[in-house]
N, C-alpha and C. Protein backbone atom coordinates (compact mmCIF):
# COMPACT_ATOMS: atom_id res chain seq x y z
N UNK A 1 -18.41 -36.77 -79.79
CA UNK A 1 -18.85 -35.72 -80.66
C UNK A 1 -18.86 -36.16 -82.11
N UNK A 2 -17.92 -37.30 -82.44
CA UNK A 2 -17.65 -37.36 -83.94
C UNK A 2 -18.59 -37.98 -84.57
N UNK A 3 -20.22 -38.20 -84.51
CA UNK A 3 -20.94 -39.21 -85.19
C UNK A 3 -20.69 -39.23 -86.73
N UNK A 4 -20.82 -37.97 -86.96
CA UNK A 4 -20.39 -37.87 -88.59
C UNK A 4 -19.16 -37.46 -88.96
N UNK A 5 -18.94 -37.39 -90.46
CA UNK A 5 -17.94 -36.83 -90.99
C UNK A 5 -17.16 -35.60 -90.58
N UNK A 6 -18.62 -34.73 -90.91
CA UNK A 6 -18.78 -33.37 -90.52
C UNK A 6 -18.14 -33.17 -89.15
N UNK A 7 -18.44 -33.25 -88.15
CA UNK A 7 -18.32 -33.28 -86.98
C UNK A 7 -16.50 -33.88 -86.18
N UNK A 8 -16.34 -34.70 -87.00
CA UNK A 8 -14.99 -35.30 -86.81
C UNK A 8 -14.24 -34.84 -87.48
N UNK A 9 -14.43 -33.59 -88.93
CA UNK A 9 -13.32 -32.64 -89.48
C UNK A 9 -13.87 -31.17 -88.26
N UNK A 10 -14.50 -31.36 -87.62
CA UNK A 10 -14.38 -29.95 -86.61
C UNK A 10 -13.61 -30.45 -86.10
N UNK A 11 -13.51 -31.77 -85.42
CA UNK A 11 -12.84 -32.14 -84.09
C UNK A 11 -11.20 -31.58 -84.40
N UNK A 12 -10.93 -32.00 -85.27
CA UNK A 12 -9.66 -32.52 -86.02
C UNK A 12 -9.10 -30.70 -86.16
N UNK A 13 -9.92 -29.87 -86.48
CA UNK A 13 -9.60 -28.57 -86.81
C UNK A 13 -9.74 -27.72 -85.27
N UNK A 14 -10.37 -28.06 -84.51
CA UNK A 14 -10.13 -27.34 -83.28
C UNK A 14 -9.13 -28.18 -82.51
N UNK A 15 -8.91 -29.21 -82.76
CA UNK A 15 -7.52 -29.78 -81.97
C UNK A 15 -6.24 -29.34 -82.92
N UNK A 16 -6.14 -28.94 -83.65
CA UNK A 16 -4.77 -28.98 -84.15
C UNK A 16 -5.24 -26.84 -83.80
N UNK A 17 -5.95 -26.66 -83.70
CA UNK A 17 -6.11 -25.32 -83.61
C UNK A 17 -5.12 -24.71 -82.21
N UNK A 18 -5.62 -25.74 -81.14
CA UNK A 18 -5.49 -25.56 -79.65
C UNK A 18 -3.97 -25.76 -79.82
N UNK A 19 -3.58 -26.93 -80.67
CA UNK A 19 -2.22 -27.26 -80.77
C UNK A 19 -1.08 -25.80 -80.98
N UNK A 20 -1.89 -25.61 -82.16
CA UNK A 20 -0.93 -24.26 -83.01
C UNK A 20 -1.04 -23.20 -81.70
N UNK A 21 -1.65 -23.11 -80.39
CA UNK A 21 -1.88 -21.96 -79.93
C UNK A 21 -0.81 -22.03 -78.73
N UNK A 22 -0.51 -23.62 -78.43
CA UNK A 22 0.08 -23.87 -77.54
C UNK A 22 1.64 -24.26 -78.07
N UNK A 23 1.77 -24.88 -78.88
CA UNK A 23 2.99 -25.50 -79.44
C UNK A 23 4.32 -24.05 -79.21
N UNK A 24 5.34 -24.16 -78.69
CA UNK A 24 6.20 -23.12 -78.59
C UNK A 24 7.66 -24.56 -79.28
N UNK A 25 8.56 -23.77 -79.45
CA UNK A 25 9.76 -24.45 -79.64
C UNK A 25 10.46 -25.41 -78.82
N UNK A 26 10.43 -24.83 -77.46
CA UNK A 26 11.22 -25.63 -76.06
C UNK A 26 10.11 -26.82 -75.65
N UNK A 27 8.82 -26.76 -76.35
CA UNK A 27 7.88 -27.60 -75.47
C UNK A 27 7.72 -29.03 -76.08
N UNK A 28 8.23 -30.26 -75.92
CA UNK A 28 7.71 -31.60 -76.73
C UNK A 28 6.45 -31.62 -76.62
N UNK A 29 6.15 -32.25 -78.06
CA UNK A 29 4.67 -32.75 -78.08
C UNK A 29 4.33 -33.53 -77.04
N UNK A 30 4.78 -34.49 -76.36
CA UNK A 30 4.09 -35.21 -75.46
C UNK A 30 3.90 -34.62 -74.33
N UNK A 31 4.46 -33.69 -73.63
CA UNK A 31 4.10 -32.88 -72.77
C UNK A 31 2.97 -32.24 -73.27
N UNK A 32 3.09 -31.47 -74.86
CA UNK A 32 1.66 -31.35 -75.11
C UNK A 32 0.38 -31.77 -74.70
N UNK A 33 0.35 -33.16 -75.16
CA UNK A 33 -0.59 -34.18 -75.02
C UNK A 33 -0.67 -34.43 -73.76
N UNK A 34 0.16 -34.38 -72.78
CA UNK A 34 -0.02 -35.25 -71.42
C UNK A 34 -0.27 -34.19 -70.07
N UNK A 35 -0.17 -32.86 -70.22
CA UNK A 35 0.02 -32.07 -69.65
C UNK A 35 -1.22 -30.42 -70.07
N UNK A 36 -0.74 -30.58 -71.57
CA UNK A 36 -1.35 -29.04 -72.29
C UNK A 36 -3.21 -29.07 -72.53
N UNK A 37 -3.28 -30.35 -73.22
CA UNK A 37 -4.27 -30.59 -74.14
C UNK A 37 -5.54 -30.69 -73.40
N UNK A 38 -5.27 -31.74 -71.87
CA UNK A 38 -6.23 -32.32 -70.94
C UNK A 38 -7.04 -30.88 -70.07
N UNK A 39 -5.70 -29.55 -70.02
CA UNK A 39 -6.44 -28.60 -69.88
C UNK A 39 -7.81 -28.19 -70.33
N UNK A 40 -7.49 -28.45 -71.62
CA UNK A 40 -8.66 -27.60 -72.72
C UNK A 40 -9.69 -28.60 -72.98
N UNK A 41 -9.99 -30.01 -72.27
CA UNK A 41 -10.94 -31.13 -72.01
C UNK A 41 -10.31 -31.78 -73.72
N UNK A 42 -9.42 -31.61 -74.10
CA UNK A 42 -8.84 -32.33 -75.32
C UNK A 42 -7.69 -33.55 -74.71
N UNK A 43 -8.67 -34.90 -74.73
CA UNK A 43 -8.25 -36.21 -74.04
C UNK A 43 -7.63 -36.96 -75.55
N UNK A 44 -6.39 -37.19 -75.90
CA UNK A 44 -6.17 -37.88 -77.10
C UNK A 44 -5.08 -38.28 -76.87
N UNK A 45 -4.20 -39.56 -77.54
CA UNK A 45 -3.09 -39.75 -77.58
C UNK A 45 -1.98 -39.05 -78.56
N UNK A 46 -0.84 -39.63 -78.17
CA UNK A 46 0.33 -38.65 -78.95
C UNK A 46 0.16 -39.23 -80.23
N UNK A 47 0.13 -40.62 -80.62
CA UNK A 47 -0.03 -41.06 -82.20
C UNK A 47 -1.19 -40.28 -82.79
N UNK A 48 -2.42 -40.09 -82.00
CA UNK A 48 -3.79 -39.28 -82.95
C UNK A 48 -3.08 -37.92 -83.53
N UNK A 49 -2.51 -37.52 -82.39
CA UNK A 49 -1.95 -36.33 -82.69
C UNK A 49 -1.07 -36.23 -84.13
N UNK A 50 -0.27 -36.89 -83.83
CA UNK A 50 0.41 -37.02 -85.03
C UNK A 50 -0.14 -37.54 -86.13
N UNK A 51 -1.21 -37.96 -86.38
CA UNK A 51 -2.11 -38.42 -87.16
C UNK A 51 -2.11 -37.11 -87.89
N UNK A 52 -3.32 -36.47 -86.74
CA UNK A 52 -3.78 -35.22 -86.92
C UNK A 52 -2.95 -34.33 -87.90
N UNK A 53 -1.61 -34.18 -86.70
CA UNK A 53 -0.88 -33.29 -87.94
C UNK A 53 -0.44 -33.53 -89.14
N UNK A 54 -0.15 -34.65 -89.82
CA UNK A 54 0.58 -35.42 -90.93
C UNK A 54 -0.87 -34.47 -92.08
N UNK A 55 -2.16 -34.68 -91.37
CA UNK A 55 -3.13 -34.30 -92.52
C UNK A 55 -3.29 -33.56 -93.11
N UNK A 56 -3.30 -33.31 -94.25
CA UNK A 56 -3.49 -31.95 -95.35
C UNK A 56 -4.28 -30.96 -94.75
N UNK A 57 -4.70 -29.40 -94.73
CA UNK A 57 -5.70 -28.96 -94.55
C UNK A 57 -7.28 -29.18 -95.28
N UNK A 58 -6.75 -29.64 -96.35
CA UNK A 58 -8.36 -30.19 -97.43
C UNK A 58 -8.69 -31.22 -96.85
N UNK A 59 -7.96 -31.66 -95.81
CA UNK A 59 -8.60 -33.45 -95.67
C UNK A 59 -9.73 -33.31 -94.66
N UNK A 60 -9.30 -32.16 -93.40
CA UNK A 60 -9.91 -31.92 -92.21
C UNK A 60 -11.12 -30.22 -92.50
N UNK A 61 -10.89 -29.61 -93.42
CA UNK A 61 -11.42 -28.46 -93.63
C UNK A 61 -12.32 -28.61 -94.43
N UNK A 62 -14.01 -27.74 -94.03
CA UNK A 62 -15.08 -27.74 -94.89
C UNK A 62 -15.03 -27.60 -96.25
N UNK A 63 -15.37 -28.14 -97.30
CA UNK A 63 -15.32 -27.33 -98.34
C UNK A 63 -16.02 -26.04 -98.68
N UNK A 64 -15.97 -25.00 -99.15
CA UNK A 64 -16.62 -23.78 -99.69
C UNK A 64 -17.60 -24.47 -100.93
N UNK A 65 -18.97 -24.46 -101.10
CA UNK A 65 -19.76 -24.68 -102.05
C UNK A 65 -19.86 -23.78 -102.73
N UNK A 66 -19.59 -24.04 -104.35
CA UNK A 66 -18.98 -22.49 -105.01
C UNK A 66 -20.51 -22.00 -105.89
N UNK A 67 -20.42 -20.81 -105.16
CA UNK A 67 -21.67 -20.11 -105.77
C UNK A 67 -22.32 -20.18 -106.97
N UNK A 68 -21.15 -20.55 -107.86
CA UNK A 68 -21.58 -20.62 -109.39
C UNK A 68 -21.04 -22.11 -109.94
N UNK A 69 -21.79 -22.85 -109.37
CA UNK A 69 -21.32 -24.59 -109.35
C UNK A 69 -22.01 -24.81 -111.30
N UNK A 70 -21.16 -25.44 -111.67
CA UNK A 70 -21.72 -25.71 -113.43
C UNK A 70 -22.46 -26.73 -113.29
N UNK A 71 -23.52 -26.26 -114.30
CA UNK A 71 -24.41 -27.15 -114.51
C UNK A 71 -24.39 -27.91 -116.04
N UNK A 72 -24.64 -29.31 -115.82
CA UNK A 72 -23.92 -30.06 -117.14
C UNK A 72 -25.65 -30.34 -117.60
């Protein structure tokens, strides 16, 4: 799916999405990954993951193009 940029900050935002939906307290991440994720056709390793999460939300999230952008 990731040819572009674009496309690989969706990836990145619906996997950590699925994460936040599943993640409970008692559950390790790697059970996550090895068990939770393959459900939802989300095939990745535990390091991406942790990739994933380490990332800012600005890094993986669209920017808003601001309506009233200045003009120089």
């Amino acid at each position: 799916m990731a040819y572009n940029s674009r496309n690989h900050k969706k990836k990145i935002a619906h996997v950590l999405s699925v994460y936040q939906s599943i993640k409970e307290t008692d559950i390790p991440d790697t059970r996550i990954v090895a068990k939770k994720l393959p459900e939802h056709n989300i095939h990745i390793s535990y390091r991406t993951l942790m990739y994933y999460k380490s990332m800012k939300p600005s890094e993986y999230q669209e920017q808003q193009l601001s309506l009233f952008a200045q003009a120089s």
